[in-house]
C-alpha atoms as a PDB file:
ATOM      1  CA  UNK A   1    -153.920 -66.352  91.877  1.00  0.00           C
ATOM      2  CA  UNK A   2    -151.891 -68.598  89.676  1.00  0.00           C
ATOM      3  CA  UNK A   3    -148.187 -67.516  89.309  1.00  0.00           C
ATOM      4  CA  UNK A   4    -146.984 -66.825  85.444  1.00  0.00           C
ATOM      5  CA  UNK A   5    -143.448 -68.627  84.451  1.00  0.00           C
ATOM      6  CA  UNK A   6    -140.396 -66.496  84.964  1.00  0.00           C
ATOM      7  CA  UNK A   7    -140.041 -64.283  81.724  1.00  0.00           C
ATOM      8  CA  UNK A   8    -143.119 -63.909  81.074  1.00  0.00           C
ATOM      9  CA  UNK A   9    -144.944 -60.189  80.363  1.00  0.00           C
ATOM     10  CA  UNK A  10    -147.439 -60.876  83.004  1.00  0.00           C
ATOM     11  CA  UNK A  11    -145.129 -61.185  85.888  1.00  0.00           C
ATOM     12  CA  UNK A  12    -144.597 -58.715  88.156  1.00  0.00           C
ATOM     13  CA  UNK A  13    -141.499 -56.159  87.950  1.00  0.00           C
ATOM     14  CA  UNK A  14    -140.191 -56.994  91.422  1.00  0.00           C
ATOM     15  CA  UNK A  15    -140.197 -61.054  90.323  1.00  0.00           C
ATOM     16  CA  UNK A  16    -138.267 -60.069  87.471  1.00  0.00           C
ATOM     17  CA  UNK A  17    -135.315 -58.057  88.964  1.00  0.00           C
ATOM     18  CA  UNK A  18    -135.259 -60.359  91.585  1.00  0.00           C
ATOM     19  CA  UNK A  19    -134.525 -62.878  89.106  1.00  0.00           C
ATOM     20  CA  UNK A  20    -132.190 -61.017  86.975  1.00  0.00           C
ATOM     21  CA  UNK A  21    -130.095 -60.449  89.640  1.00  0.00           C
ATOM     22  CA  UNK A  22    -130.364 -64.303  91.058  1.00  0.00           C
ATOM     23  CA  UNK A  23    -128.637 -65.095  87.193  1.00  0.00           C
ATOM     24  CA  UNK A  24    -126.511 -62.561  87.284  1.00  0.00           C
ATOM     25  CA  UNK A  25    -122.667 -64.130  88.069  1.00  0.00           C
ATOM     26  CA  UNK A  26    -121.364 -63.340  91.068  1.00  0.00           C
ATOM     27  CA  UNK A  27    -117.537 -62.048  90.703  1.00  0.00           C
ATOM     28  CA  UNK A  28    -114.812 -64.136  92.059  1.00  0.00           C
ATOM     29  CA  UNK A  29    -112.473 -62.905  94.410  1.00  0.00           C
ATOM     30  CA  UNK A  30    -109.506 -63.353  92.583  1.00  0.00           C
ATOM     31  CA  UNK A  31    -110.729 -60.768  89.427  1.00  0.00           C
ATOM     32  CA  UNK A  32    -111.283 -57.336  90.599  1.00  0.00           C
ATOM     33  CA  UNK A  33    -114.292 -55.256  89.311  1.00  0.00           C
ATOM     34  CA  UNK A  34    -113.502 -52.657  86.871  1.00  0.00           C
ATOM     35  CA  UNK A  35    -116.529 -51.036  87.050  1.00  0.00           C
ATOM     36  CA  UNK A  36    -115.091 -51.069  90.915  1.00  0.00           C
ATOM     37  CA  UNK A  37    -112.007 -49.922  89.927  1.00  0.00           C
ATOM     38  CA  UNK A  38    -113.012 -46.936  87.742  1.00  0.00           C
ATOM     39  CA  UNK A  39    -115.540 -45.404  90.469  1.00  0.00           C
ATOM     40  CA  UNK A  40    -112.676 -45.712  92.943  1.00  0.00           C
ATOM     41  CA  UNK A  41    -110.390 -43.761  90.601  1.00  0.00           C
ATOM     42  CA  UNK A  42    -112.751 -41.135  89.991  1.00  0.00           C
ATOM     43  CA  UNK A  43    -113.817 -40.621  93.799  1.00  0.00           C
ATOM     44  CA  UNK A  44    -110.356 -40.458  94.532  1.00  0.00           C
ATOM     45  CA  UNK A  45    -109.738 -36.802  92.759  1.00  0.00           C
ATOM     46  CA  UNK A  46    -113.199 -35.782  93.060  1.00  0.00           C
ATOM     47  CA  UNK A  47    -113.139 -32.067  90.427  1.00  0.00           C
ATOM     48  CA  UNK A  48    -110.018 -32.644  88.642  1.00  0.00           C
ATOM     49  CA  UNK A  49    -110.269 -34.282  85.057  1.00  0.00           C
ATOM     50  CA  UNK A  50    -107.765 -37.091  84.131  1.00  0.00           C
ATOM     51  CA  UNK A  51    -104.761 -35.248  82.241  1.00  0.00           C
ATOM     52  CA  UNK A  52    -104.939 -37.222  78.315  1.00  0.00           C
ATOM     53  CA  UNK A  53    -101.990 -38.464  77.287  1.00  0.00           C
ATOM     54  CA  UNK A  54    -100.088 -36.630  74.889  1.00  0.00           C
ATOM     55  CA  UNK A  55     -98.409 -39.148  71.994  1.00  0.00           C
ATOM     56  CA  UNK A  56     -94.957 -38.723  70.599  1.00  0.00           C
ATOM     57  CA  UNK A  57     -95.081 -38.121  66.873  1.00  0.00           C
ATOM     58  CA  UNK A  58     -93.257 -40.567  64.959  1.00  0.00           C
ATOM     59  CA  UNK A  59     -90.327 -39.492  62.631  1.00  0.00           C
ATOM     60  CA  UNK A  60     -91.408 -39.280  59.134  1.00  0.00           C
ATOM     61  CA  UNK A  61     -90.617 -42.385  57.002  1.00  0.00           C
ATOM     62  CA  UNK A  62     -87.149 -41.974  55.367  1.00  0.00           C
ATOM     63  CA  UNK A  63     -87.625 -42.114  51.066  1.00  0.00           C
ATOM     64  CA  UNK A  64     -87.540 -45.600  50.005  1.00  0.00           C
ATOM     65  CA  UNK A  65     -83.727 -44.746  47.796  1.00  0.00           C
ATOM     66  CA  UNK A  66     -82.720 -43.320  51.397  1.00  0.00           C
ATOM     67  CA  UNK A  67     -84.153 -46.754  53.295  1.00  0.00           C
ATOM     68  CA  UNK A  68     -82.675 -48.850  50.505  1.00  0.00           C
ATOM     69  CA  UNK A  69     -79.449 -47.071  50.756  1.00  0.00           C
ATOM     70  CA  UNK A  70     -79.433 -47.947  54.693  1.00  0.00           C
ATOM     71  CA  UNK A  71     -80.524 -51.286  54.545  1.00  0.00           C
ATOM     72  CA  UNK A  72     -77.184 -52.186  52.175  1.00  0.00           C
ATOM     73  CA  UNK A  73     -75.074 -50.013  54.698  1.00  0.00           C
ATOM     74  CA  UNK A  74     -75.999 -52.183  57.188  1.00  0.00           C
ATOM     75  CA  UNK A  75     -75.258 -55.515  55.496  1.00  0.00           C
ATOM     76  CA  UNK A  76     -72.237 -57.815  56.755  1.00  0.00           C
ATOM     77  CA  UNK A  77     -69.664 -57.409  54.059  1.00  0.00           C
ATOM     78  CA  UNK A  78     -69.283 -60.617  52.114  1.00  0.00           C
ATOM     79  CA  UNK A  79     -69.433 -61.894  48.937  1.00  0.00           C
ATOM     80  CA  UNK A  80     -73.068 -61.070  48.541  1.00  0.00           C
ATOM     81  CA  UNK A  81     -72.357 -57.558  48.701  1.00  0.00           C
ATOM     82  CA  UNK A  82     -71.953 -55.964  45.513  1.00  0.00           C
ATOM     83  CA  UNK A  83     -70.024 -53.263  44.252  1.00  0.00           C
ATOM     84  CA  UNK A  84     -71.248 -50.168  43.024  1.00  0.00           C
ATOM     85  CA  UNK A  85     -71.235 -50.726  38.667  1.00  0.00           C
ATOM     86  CA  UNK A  86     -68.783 -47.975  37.029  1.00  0.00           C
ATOM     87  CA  UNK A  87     -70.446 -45.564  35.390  1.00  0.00           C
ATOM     88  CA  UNK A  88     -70.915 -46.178  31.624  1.00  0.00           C
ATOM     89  CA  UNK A  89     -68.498 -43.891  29.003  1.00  0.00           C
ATOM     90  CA  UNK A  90     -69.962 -41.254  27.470  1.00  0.00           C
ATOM     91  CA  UNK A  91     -70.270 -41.937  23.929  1.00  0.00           C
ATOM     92  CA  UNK A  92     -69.653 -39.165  21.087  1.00  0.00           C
ATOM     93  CA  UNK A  93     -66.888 -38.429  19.355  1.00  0.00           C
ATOM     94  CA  UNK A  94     -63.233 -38.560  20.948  1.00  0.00           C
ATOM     95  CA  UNK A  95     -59.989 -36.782  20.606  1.00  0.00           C
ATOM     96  CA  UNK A  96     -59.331 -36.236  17.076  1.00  0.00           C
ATOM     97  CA  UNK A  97     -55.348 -37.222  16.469  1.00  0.00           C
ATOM     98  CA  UNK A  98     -53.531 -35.807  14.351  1.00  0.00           C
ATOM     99  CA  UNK A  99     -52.572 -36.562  10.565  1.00  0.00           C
ATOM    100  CA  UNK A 100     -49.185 -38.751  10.380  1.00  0.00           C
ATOM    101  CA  UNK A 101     -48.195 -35.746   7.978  1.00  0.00           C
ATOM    102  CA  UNK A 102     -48.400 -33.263  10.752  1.00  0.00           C
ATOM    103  CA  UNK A 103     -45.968 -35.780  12.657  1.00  0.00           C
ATOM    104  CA  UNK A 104     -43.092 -36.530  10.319  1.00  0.00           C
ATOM    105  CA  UNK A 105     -43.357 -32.209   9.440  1.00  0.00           C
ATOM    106  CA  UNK A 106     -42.896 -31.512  12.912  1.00  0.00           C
ATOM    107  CA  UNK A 107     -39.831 -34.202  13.198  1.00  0.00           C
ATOM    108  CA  UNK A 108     -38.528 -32.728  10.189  1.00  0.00           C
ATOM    109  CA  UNK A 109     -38.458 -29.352  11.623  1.00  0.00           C
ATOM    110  CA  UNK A 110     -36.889 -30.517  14.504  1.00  0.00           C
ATOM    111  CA  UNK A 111     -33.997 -32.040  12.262  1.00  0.00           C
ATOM    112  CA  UNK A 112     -33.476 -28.874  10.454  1.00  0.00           C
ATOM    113  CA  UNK A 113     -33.637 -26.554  13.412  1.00  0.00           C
ATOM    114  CA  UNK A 114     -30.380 -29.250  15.067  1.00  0.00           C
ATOM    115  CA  UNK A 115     -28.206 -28.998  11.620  1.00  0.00           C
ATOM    116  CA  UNK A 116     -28.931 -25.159  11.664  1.00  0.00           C
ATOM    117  CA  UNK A 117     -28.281 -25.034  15.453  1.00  0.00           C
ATOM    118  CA  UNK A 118     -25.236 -27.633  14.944  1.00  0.00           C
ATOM    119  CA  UNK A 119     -23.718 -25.122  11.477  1.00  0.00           C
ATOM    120  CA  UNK A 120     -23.768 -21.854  13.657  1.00  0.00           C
ATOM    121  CA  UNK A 121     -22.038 -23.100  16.331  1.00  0.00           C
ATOM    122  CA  UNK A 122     -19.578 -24.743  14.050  1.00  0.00           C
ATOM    123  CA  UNK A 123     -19.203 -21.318  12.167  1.00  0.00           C
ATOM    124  CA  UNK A 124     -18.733 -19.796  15.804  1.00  0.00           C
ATOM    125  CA  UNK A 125     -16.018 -21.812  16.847  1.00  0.00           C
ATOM    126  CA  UNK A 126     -14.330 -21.603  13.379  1.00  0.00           C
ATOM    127  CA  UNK A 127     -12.039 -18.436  12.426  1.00  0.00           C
ATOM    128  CA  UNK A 128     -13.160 -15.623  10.923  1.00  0.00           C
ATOM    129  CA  UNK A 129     -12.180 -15.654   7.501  1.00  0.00           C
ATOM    130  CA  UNK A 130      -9.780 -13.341   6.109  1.00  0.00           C
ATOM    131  CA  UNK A 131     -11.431 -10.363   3.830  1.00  0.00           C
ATOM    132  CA  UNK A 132     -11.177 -11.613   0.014  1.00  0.00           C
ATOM    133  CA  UNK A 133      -9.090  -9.052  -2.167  1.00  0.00           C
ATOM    134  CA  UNK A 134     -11.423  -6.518  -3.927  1.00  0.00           C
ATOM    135  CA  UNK A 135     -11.415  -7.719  -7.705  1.00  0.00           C
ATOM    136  CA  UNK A 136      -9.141  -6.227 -10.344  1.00  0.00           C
ATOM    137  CA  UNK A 137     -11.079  -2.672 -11.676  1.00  0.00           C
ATOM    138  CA  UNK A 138     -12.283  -2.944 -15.325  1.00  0.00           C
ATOM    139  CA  UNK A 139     -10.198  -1.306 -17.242  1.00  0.00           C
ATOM    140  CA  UNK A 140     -12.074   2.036 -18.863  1.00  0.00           C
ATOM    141  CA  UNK A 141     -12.646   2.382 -22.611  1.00  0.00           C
ATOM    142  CA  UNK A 142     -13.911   0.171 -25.119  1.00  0.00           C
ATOM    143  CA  UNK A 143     -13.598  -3.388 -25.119  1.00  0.00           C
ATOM    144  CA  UNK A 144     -11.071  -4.494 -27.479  1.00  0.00           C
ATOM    145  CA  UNK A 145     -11.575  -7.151 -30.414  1.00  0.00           C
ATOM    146  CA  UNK A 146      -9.622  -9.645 -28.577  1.00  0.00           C
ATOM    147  CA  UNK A 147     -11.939  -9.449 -25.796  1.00  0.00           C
ATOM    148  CA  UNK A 148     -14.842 -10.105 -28.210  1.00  0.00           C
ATOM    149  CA  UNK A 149     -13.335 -12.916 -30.022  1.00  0.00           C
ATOM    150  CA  UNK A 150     -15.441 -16.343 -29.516  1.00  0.00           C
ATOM    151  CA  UNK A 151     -13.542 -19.069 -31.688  1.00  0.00           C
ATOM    152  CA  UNK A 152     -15.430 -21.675 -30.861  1.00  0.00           C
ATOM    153  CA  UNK A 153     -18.700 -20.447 -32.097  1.00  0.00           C
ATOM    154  CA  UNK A 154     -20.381 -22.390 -34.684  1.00  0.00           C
ATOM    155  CA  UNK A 155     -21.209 -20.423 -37.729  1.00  0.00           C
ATOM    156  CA  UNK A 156     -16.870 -19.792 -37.689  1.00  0.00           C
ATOM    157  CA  UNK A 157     -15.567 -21.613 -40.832  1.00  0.00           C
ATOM    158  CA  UNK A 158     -14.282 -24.990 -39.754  1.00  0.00           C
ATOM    159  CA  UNK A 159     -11.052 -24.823 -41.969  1.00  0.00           C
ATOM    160  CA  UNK A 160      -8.489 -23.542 -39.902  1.00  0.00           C
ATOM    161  CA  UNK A 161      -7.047 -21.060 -42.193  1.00  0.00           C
ATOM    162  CA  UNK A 162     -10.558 -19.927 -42.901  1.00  0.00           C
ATOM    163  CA  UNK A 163     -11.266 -19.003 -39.760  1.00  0.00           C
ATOM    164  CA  UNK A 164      -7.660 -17.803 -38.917  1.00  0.00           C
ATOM    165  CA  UNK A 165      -7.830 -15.434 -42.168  1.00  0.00           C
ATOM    166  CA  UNK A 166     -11.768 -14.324 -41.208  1.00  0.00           C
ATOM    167  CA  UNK A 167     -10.596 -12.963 -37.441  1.00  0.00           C
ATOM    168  CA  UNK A 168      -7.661 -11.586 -38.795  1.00  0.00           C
ATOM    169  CA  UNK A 169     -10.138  -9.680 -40.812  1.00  0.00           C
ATOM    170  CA  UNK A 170     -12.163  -8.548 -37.595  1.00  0.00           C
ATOM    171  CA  UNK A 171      -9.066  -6.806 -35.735  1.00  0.00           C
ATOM    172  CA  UNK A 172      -8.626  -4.896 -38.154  1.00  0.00           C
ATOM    173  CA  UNK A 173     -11.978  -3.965 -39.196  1.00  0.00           C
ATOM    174  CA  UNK A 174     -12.440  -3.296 -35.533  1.00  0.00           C
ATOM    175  CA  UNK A 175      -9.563  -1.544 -35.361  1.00  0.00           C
ATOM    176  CA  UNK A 176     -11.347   1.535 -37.452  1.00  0.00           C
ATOM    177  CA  UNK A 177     -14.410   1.300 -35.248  1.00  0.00           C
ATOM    178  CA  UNK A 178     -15.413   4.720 -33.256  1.00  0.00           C
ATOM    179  CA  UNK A 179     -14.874   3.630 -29.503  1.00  0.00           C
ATOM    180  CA  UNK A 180     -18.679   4.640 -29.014  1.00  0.00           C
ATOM    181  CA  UNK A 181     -19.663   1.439 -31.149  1.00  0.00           C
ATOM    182  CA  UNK A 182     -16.999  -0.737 -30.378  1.00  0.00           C
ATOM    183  CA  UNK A 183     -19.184  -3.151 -28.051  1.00  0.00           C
ATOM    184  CA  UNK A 184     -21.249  -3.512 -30.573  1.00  0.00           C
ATOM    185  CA  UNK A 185     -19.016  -4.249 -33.828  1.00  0.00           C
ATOM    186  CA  UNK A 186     -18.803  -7.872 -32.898  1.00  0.00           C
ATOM    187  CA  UNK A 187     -17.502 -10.894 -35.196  1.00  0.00           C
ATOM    188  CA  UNK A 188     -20.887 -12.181 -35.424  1.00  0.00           C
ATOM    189  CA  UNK A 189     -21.874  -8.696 -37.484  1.00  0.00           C
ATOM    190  CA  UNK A 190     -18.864  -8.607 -39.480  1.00  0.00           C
ATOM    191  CA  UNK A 191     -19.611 -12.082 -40.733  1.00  0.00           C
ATOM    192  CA  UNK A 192     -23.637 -11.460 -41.426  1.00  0.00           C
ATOM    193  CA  UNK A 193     -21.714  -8.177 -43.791  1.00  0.00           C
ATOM    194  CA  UNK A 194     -20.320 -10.503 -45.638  1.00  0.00           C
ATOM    195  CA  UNK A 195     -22.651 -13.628 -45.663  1.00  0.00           C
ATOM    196  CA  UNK A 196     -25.915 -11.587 -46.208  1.00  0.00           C
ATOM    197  CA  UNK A 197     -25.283 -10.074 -49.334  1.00  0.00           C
ATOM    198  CA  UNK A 198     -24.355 -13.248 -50.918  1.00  0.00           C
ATOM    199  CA  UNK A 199     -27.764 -15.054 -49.867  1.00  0.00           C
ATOM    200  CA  UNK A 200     -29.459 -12.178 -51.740  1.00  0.00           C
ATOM    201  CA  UNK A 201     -27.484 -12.319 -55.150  1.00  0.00           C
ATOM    202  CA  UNK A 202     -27.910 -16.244 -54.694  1.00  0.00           C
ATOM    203  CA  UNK A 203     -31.996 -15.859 -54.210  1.00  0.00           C
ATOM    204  CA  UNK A 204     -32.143 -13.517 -57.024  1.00  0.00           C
ATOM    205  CA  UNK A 205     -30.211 -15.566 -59.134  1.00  0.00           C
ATOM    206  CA  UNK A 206     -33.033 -18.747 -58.593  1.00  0.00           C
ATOM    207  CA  UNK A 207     -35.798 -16.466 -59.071  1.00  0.00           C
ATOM    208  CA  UNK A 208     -34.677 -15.463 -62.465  1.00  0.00           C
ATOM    209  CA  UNK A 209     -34.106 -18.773 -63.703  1.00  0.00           C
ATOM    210  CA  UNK A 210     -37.433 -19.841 -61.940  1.00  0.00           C
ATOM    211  CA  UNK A 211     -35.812 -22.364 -59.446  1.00  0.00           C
ATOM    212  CA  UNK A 212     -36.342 -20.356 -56.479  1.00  0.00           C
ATOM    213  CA  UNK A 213     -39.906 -22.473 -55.731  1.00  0.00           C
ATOM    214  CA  UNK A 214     -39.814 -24.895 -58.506  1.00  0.00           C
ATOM    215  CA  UNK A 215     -43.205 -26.693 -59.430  1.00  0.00           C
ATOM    216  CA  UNK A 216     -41.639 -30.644 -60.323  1.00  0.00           C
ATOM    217  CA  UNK A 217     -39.253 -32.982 -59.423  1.00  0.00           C
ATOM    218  CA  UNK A 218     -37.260 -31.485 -62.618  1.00  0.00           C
ATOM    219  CA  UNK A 219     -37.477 -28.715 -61.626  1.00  0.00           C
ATOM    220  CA  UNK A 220     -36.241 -29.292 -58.030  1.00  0.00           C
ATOM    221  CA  UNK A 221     -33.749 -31.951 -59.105  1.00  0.00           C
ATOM    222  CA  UNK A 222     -32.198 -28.646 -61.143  1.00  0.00           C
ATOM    223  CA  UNK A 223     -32.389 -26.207 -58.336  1.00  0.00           C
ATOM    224  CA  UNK A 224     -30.264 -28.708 -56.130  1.00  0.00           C
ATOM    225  CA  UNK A 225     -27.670 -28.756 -58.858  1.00  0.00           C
ATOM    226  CA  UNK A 226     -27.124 -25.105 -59.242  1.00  0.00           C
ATOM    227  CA  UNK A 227     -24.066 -23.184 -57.257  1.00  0.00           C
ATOM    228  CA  UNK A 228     -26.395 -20.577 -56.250  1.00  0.00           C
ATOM    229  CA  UNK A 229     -28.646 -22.804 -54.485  1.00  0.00           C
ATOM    230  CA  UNK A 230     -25.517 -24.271 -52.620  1.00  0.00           C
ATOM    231  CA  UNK A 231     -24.061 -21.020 -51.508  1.00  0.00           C
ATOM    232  CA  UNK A 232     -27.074 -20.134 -50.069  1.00  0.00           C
ATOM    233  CA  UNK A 233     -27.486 -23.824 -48.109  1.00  0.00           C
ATOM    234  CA  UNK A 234     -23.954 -23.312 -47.298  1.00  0.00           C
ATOM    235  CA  UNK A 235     -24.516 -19.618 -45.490  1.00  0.00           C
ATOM    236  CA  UNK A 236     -27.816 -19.840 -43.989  1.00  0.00           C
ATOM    237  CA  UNK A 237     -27.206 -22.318 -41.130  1.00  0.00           C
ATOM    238  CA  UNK A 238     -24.570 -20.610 -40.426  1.00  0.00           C
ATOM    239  CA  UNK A 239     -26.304 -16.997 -40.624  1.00  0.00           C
ATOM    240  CA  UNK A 240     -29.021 -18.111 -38.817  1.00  0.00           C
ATOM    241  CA  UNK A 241     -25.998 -18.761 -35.955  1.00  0.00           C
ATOM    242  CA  UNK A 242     -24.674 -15.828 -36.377  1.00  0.00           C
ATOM    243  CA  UNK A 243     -27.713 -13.755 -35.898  1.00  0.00           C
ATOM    244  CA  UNK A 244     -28.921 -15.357 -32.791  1.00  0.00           C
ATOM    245  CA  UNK A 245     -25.607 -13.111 -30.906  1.00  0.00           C
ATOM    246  CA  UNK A 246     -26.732  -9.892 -31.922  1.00  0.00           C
ATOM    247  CA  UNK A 247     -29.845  -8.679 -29.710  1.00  0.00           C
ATOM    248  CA  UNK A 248     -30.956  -5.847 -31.785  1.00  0.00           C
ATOM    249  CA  UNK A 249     -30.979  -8.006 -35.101  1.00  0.00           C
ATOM    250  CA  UNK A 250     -32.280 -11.869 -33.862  1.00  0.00           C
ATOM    251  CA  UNK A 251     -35.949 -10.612 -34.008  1.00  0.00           C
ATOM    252  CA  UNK A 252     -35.783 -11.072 -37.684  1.00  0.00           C
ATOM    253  CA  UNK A 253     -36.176 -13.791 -40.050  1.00  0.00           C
ATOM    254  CA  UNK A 254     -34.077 -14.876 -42.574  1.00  0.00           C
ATOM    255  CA  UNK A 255     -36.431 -16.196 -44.626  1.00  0.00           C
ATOM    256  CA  UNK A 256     -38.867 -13.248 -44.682  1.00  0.00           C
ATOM    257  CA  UNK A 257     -37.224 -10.561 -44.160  1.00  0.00           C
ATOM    258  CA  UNK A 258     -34.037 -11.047 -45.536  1.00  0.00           C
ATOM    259  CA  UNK A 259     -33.690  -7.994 -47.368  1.00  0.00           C
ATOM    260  CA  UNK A 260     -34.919  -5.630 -44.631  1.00  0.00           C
ATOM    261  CA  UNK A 261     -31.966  -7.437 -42.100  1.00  0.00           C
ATOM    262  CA  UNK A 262     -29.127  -7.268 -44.996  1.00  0.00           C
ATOM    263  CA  UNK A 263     -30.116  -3.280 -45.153  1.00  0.00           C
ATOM    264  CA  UNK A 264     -29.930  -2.779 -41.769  1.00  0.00           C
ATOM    265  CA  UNK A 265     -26.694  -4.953 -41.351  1.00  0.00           C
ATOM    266  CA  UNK A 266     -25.369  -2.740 -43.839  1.00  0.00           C
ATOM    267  CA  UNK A 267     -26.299   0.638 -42.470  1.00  0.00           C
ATOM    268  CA  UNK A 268     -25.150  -0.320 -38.830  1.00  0.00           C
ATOM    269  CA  UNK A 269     -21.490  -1.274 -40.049  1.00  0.00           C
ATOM    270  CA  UNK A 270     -20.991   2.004 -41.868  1.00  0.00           C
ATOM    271  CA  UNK A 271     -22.346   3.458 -38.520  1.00  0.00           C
ATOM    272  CA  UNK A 272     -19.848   1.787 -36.362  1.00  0.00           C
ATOM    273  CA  UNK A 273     -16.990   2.930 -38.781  1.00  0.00           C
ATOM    274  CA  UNK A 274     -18.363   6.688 -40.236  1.00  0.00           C
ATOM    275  CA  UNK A 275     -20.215   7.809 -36.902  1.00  0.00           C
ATOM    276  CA  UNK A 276     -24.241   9.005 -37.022  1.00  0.00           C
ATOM    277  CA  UNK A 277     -24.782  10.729 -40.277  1.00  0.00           C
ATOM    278  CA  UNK A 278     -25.209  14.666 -39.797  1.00  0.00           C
ATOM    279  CA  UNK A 279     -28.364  16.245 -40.718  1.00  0.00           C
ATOM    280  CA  UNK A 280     -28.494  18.106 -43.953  1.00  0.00           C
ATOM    281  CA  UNK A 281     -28.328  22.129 -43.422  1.00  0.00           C
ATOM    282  CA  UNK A 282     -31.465  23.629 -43.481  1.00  0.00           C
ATOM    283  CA  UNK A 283     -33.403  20.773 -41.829  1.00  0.00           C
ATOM    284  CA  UNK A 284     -34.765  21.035 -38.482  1.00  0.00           C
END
C-alpha cells in the first residue's frame, strides 16, 4: 500500500500526531515552561483557591483650579512668577464732598464761637460795673408850654420877631388851658387857629371873583396878582407843616377838606380852654 504525503486527509491519525509532535519545538533549558510552572503552583495547594488581589483605589483627581493652584505653588520663585493682579475698584458713585459753602459756614462759626468765647472771658475778668443812678422821676402834672416849644420847626415864621411875638402868644394861650388838655394844646394847633381861617376867607375871596380855577392865561395871570391868592401860597406850605404834628388832625387834606379841618381846629381850641360842653337839661 502506497503511503499518502504527510498532511494529507488520507493518512493515518497515529502518522499525524507523530508528526505534530516531531515539529513541535523542543524547550530550551534555559526558559522554563509556564504551562510547567502553573501546574506546579496549583499541585502545590491542592483545595485552596489563589486569594485575588485586592487594588488600592486611587485618590480622586484634585479640580483642575485646585491642580492649577498647586502646580504654581510649587514653582521656583523667579521672575517668571507672577503676582496675583489687584482686584479692580468698584465703580459707582463715590463719597459725595461737601459744598465749599458748608466749609467757609462752618469756619465762620468757629470764628464767632472764639470772639464770643474770647468777650465773656474778657467781661469775666473785668469789674463789675457800678449800678447806674435810677433816672430823675417825671415830674407829675401837665407838661408845660416850655416843654412843648419846638423853635426850629419849619412852618415857624422865619423873621425873628415874628416868631419871638407868635410863642410869646402860645404861653400865654397855654397858660388858660385846663391841665386835662394841656398835652394836647401844642404850638402847631395854635398856629393852624390862626392860619386856617385866613386860607378860607382867601379861597372865598377867588371864588367870588372867579379866579379860584381860572379858565385862560388871563385869567391865571390875574389870580397870581391878587393878595388873596398870595396869602393863601404864603400859609399853606406852612399849614401843611404844621398839620403833619398833630395825630388826630394829619389824616386830613387841606385841599379837600379844608373847611371840615378849620371847624374842627376851631372846636378843639375852645375845648382845651372852656372844658367839654355840658349837656342841655332834659337830654338823656
Amino acid at each position: 500500500m502506497a503511503t499518502s504525503p504527510a498532511g494529507s486527509a488520507s493518512a493515518p491519525k497515529g502518522d499525524v500526531m507523530q508528526d505534530l509532535e516531531v515539529r513541535s519545538p523542543t524547550p530550551s533549558a534555559g526558559t522554563p515552561d509556564l504551562m510547567a510552572k502553573v501546574l506546579a503552583s496549583a499541585k502545590a495547594k491542592p483545595g485552596q483557591p489563589s486569594k485575588p488581589q485586592i487594588l488600592t483605589p486611587r485618590a480622586p483627581a484634585p479640580p483642575k483650579a485646585e491642580a492649577l493652584l498647586e502646580i504654581e505653588a510649587r514653582k521656583p520663585p523667579g521672575p517668571q512668577a507672577k503676582k496675583p493682579a489687584a482686584p479692580p475698584p468698584l465703580k459707582g458713585p463715590g463719597a459725595r464732598q461737601a459744598p465749599a459753602y458748608v466749609a467757609a459756614a462752618a469756619a465762620a462759626a468757629a470764628k464767632a464761637a472764639a470772639i464770643k468765647a474770647a468777650a465773656a472771658a474778657k467781661q469775666e475778668a473785668a469789674p463789675a460795673p457800678a449800678p447806674a443812678a435810677p433816672p430823675p422821676a417825671a415830674p407829675a402834672g401837665p407838661p408845660s408850654a416850655a416843654s412843648l416849644i419846638d423853635d426850629t420847626a419849619p412852618w415857624l415864621p422865619e423873621e425873628a420877631d415874628r416868631k419871638t411875638a407868635f410863642l410869646q402868644v402860645f404861653r400865654y394861650w397855654h397858660a388858660q388851658v385846663r391841665p386835662e388838655f394841656a398835652h394836647k394844646a401844642r404850638p402847631a394847633l395854635l398856629f393852624l387857629v390862626t392860619a386856617l381861617p385866613v386860607m378860607v376867607k382867601a379861597r372865598d375871596t377867588l371864588v367870588a371873583l372867579d379866579l379860584w380855577e381860572p379858565h385862560g392865561d388871563q385869567s391865571r395871570e390875574k389870580r397870581d396878582q391878587h393878595p388873596s391868592w398870595k396869602k393863601y401860597c404864603e400859609f399853606l406850605p406852612r399849614a401843611q407843616q404844621a398839620l403833619q404834628e398833630l395825630d388826630d388832625y394829619r389824616h386830613l387834606s387841606l385841599l379837600t377838606a379844608l373847611d371840615d379841618l378849620n371847624g374842627r381846629i376851631i372846636r378843639a381850641e375852645k375845648k382845651f380852654r372852656e372844658g367839654a360842653a355840658e349837656p342841655a337839661k332834659g337830654r338823656r
